[in-house]
PDB file of N, CA and C in Angstrom:
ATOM      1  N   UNK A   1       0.826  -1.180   0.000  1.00  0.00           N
ATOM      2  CA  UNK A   1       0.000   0.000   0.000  1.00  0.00           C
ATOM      3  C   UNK A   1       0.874   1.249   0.000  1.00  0.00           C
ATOM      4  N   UNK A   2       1.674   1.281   0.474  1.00  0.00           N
ATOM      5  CA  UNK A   2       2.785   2.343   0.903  1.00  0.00           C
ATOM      6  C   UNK A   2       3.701   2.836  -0.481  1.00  0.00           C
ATOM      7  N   UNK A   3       3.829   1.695  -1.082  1.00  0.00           N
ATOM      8  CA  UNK A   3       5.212   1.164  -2.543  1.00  0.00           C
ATOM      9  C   UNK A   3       3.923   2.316  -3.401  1.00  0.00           C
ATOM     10  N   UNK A   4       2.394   1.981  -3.828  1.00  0.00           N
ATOM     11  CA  UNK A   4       1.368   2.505  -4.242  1.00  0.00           C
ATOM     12  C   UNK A   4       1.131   3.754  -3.867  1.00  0.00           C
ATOM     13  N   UNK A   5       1.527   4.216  -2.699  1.00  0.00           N
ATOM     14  CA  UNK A   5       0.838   5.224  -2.646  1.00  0.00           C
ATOM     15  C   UNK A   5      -0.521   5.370  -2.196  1.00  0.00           C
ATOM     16  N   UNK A   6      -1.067   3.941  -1.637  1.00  0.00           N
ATOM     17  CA  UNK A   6      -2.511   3.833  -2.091  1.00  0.00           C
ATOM     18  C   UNK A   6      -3.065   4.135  -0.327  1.00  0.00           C
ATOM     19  N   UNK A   7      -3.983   5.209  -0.009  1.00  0.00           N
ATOM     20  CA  UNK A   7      -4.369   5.667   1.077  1.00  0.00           C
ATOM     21  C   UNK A   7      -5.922   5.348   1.126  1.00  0.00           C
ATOM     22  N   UNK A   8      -6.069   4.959   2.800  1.00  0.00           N
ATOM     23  CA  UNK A   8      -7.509   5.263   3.145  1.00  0.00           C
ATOM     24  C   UNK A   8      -7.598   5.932   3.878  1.00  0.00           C
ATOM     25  N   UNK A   9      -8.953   6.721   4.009  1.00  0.00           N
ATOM     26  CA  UNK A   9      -9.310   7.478   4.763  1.00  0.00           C
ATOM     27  C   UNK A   9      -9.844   7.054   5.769  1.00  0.00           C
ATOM     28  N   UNK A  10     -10.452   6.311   6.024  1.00  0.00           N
ATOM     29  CA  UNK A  10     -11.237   5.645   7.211  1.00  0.00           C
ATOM     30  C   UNK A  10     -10.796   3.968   7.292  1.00  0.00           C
ATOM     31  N   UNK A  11     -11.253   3.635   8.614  1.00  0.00           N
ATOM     32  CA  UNK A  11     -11.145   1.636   8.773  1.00  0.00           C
ATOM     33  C   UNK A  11     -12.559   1.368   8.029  1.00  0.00           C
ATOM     34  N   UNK A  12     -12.570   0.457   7.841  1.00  0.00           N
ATOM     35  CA  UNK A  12     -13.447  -0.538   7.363  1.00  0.00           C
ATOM     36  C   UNK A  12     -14.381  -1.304   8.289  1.00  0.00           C
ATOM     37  N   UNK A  13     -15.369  -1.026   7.767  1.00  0.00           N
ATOM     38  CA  UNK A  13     -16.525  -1.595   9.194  1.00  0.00           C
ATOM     39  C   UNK A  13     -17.663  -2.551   8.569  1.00  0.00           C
ATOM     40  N   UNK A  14     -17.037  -3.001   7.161  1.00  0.00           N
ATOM     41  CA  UNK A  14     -17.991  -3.645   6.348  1.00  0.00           C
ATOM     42  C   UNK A  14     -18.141  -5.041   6.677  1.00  0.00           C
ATOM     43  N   UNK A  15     -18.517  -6.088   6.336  1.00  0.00           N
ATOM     44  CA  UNK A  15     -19.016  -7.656   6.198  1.00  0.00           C
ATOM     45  C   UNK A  15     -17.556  -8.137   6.192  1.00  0.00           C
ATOM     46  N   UNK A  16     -17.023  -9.735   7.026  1.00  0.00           N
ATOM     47  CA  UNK A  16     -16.272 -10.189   6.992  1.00  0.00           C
ATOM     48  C   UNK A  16     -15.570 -10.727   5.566  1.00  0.00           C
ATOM     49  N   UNK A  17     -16.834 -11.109   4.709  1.00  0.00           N
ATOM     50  CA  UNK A  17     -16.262 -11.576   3.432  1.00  0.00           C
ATOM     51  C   UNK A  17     -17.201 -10.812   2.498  1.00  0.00           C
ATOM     52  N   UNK A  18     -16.690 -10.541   1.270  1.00  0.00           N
ATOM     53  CA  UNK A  18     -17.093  -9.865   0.058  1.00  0.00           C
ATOM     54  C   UNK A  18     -16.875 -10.496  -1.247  1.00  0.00           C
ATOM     55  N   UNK A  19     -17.810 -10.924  -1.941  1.00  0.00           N
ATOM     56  CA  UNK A  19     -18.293 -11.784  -3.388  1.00  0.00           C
ATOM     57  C   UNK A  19     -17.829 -10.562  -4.202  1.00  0.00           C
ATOM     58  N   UNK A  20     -16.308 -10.618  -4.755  1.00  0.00           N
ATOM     59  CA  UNK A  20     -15.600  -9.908  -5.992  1.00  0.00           C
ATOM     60  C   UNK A  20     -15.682 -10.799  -7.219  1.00  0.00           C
ATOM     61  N   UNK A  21     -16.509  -9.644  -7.933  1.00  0.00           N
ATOM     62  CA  UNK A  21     -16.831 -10.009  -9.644  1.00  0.00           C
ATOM     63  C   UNK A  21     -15.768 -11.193 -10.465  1.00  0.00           C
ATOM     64  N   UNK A  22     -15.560 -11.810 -11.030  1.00  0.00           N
ATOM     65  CA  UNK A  22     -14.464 -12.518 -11.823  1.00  0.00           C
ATOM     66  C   UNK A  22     -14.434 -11.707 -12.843  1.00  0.00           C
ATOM     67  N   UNK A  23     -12.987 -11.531 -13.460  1.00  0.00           N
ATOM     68  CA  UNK A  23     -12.931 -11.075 -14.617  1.00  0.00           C
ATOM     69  C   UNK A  23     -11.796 -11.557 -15.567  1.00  0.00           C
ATOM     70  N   UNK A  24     -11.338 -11.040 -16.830  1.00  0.00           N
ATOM     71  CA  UNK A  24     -10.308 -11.782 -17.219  1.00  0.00           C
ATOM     72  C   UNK A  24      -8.645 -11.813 -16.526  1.00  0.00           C
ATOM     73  N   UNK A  25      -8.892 -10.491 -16.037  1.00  0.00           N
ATOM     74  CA  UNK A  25      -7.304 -10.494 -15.326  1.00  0.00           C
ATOM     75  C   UNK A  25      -7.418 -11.207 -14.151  1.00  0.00           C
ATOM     76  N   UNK A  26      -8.540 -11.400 -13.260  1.00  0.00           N
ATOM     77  CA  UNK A  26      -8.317 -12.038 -12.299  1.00  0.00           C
ATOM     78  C   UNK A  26      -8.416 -13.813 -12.499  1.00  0.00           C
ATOM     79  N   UNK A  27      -8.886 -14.177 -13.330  1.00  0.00           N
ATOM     80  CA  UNK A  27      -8.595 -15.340 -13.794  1.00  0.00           C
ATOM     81  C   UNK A  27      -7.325 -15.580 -14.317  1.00  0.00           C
ATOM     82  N   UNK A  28      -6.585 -14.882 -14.893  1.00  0.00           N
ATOM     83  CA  UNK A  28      -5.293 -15.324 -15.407  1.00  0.00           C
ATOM     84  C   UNK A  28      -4.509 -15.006 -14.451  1.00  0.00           C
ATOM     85  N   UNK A  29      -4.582 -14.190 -13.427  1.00  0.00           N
ATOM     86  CA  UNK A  29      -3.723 -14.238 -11.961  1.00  0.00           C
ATOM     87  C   UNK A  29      -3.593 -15.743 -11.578  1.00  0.00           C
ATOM     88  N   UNK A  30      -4.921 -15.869 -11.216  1.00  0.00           N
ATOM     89  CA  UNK A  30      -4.720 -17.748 -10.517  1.00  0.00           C
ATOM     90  C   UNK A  30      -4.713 -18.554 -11.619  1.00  0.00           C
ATOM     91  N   UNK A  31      -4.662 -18.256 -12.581  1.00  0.00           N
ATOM     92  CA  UNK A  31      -3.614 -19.381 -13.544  1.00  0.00           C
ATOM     93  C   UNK A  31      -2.430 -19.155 -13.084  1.00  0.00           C
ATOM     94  N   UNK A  32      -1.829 -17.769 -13.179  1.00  0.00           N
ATOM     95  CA  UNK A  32      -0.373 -17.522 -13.111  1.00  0.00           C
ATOM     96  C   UNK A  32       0.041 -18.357 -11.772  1.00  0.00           C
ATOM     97  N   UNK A  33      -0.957 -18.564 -10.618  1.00  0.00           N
ATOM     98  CA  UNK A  33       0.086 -18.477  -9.192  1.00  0.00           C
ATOM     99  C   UNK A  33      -0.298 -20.384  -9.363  1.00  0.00           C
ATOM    100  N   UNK A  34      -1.159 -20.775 -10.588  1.00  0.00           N
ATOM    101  CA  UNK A  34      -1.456 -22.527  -9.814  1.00  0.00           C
ATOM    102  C   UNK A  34      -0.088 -23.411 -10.216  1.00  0.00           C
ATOM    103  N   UNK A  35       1.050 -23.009 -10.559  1.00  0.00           N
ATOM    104  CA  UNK A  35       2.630 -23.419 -10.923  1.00  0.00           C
ATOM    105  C   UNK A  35       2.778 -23.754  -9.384  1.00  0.00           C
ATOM    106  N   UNK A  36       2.380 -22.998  -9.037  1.00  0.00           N
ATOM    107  CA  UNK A  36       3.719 -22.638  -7.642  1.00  0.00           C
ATOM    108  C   UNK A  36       2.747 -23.404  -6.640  1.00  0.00           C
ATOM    109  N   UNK A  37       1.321 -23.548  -6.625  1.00  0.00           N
ATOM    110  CA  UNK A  37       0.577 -24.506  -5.854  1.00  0.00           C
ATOM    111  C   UNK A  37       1.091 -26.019  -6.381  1.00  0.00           C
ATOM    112  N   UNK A  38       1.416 -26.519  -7.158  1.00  0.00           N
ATOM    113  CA  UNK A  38       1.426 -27.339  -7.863  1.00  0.00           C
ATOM    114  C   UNK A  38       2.701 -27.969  -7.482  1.00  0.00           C
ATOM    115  N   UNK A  39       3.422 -27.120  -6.995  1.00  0.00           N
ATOM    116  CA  UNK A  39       5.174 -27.660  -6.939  1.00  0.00           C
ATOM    117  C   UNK A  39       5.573 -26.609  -5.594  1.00  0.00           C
ATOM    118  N   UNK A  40       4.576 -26.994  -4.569  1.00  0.00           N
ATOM    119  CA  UNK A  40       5.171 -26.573  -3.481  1.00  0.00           C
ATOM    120  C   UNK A  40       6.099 -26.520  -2.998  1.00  0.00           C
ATOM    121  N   UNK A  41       6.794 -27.823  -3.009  1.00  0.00           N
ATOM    122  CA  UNK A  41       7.825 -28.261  -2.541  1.00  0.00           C
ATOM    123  C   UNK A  41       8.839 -27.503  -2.629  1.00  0.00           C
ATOM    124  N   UNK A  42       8.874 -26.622  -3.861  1.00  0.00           N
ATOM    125  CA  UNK A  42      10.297 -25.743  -4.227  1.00  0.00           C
ATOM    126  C   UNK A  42      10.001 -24.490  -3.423  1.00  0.00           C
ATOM    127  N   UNK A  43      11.408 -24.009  -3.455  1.00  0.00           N
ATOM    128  CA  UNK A  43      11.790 -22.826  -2.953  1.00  0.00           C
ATOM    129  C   UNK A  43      10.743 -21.517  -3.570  1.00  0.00           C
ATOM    130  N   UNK A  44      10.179 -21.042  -3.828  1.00  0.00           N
ATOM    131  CA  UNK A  44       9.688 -19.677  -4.762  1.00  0.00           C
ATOM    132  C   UNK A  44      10.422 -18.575  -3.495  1.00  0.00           C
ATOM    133  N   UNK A  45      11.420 -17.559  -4.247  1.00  0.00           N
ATOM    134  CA  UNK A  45      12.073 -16.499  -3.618  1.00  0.00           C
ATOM    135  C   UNK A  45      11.074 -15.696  -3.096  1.00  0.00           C
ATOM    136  N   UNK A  46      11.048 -14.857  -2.167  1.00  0.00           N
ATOM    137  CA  UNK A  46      11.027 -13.910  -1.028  1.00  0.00           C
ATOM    138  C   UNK A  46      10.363 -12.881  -2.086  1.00  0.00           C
ATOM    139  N   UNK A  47      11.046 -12.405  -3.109  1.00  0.00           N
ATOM    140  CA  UNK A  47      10.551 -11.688  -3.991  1.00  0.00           C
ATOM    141  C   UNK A  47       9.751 -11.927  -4.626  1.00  0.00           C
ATOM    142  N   UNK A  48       9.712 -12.717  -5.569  1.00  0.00           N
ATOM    143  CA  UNK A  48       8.654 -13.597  -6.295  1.00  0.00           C
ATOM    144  C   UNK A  48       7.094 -13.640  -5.676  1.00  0.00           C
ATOM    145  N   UNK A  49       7.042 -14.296  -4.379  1.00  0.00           N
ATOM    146  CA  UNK A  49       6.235 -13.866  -3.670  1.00  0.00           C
ATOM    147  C   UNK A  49       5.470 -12.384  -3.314  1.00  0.00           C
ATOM    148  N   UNK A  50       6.750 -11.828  -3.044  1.00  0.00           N
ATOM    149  CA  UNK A  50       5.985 -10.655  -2.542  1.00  0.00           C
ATOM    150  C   UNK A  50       5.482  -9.886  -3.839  1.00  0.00           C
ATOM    151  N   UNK A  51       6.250 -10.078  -4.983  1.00  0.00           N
ATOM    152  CA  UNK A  51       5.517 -10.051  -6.701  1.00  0.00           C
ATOM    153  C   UNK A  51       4.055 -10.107  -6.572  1.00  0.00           C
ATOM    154  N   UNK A  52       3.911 -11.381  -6.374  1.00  0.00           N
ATOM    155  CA  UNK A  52       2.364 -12.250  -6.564  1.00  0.00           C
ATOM    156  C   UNK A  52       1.377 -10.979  -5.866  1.00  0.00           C
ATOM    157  N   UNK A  53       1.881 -11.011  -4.562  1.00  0.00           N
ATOM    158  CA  UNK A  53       1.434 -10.484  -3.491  1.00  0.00           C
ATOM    159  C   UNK A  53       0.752  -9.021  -3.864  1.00  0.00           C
ATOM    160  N   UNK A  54       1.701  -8.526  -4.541  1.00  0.00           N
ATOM    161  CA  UNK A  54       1.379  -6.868  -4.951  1.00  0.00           C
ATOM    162  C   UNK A  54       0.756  -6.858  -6.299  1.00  0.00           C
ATOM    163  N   UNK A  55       0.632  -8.020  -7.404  1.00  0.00           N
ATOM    164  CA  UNK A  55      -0.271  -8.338  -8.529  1.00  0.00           C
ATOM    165  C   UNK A  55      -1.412  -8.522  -7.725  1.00  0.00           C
ATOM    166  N   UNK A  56      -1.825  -9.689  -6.691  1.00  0.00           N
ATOM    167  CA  UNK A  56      -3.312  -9.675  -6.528  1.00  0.00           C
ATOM    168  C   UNK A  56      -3.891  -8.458  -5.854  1.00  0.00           C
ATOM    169  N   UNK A  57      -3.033  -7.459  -5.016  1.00  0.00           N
ATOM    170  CA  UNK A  57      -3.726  -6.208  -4.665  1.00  0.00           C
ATOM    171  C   UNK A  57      -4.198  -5.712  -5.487  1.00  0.00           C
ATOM    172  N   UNK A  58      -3.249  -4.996  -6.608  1.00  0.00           N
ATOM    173  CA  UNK A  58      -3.471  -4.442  -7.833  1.00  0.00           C
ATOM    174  C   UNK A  58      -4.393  -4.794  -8.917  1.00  0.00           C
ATOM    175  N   UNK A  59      -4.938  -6.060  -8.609  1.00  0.00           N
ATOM    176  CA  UNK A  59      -6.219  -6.393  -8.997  1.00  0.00           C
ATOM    177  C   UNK A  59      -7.490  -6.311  -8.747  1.00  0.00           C
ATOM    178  N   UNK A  60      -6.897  -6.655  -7.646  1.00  0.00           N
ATOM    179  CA  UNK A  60      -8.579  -6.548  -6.499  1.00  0.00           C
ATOM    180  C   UNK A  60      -8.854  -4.648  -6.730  1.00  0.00           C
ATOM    181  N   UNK A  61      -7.895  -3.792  -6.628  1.00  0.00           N
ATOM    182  CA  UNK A  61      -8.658  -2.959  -6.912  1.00  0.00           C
ATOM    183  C   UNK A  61      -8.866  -2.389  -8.247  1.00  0.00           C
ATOM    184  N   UNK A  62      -8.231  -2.715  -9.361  1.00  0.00           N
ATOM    185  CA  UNK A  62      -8.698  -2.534 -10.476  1.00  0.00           C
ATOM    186  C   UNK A  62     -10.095  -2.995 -10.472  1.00  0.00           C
ATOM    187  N   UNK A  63     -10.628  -4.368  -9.946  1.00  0.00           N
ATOM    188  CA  UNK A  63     -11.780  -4.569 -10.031  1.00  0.00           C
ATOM    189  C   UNK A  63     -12.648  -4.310  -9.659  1.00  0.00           C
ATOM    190  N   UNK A  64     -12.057  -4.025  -8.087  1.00  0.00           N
ATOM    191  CA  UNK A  64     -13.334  -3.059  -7.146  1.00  0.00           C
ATOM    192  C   UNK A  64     -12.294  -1.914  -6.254  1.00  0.00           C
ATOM    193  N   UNK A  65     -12.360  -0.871  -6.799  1.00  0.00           N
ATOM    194  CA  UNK A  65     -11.231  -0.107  -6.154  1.00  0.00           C
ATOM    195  C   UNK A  65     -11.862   0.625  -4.404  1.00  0.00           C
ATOM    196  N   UNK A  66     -13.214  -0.087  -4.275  1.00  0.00           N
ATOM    197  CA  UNK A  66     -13.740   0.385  -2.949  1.00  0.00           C
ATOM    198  C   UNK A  66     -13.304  -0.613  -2.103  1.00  0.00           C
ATOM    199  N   UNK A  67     -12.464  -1.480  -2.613  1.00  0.00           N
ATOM    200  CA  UNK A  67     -11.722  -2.588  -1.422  1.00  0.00           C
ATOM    201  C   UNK A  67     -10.831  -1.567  -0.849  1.00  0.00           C
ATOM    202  N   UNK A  68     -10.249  -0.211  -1.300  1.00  0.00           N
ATOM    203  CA  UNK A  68      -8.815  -0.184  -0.589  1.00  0.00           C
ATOM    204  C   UNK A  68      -9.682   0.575   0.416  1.00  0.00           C
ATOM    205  N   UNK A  69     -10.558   0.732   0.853  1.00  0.00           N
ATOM    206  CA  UNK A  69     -10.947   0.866   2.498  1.00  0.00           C
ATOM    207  C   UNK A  69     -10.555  -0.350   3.114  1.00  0.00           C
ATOM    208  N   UNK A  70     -10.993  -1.489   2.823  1.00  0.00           N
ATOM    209  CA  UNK A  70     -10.775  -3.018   3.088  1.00  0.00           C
ATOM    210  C   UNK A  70      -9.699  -3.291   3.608  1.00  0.00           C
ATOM    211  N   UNK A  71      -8.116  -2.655   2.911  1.00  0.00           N
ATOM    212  CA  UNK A  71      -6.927  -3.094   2.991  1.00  0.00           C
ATOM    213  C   UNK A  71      -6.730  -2.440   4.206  1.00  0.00           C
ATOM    214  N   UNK A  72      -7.313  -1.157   5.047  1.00  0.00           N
ATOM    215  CA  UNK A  72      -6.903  -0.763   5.739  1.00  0.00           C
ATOM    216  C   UNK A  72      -6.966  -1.598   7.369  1.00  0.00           C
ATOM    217  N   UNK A  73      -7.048  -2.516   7.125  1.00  0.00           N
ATOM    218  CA  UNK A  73      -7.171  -3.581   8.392  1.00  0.00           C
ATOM    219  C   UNK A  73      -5.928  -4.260   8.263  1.00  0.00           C
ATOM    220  N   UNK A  74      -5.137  -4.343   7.597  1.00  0.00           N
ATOM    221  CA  UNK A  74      -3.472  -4.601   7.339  1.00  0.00           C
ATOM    222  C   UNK A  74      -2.544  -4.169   8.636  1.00  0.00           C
ATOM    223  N   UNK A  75      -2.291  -3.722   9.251  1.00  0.00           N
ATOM    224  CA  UNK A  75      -1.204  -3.236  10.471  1.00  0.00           C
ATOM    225  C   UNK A  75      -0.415  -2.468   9.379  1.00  0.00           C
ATOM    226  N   UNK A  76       0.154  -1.260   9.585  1.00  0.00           N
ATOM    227  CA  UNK A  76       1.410  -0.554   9.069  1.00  0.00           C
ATOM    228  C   UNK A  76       2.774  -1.045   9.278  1.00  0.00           C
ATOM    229  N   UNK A  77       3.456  -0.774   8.267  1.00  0.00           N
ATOM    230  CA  UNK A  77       4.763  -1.802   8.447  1.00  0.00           C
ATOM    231  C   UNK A  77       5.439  -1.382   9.367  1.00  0.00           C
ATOM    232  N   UNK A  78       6.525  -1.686  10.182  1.00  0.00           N
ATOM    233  CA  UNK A  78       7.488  -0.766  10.914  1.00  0.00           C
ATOM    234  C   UNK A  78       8.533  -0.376  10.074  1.00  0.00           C
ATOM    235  N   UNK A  79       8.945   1.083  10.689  1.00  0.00           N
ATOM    236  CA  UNK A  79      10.183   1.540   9.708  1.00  0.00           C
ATOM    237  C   UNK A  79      11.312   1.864  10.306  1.00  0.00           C
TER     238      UNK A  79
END
């Protein structure tokens, strides 16, 4: 959120879980990550991960950009 830039203004006081639309990018995300389900066993780097990690944000709000109230239940990193 921070790397983004991406701010909320308020916490989030909405429903524990939320039914997000499917679309084509978010379908080819979990194509992209079912490799790495598939072959657990291996190492996937620190980075790589945290890759994935910052693609499915960047989705979720392309698709519904009223999630990034949502994200604000995250803890702030320490610096």
């Amino acid at each position: 959120m921070l790397e983004e830039q991406i701010e909320t203004e308020k916490k989030y006081t909405g429903p524990n879980n939320i039914l997000i639309p499917g679309n084509d990018f978010l379908q080819a995300f979990f194509q992209s990550v079912t490799p790495y389900m598939r072959h657990s066993e291996e190492q996937v780097t620190h980075a790589v991960a945290m890759l994935k990690v910052k693609e499915a944000i960047l989705l979720l709000l392309y698709t519904m950009p009223e999630l990034r109230i949502s994200f604000s239940i995250f803890p702030s990193p320490i610096r």
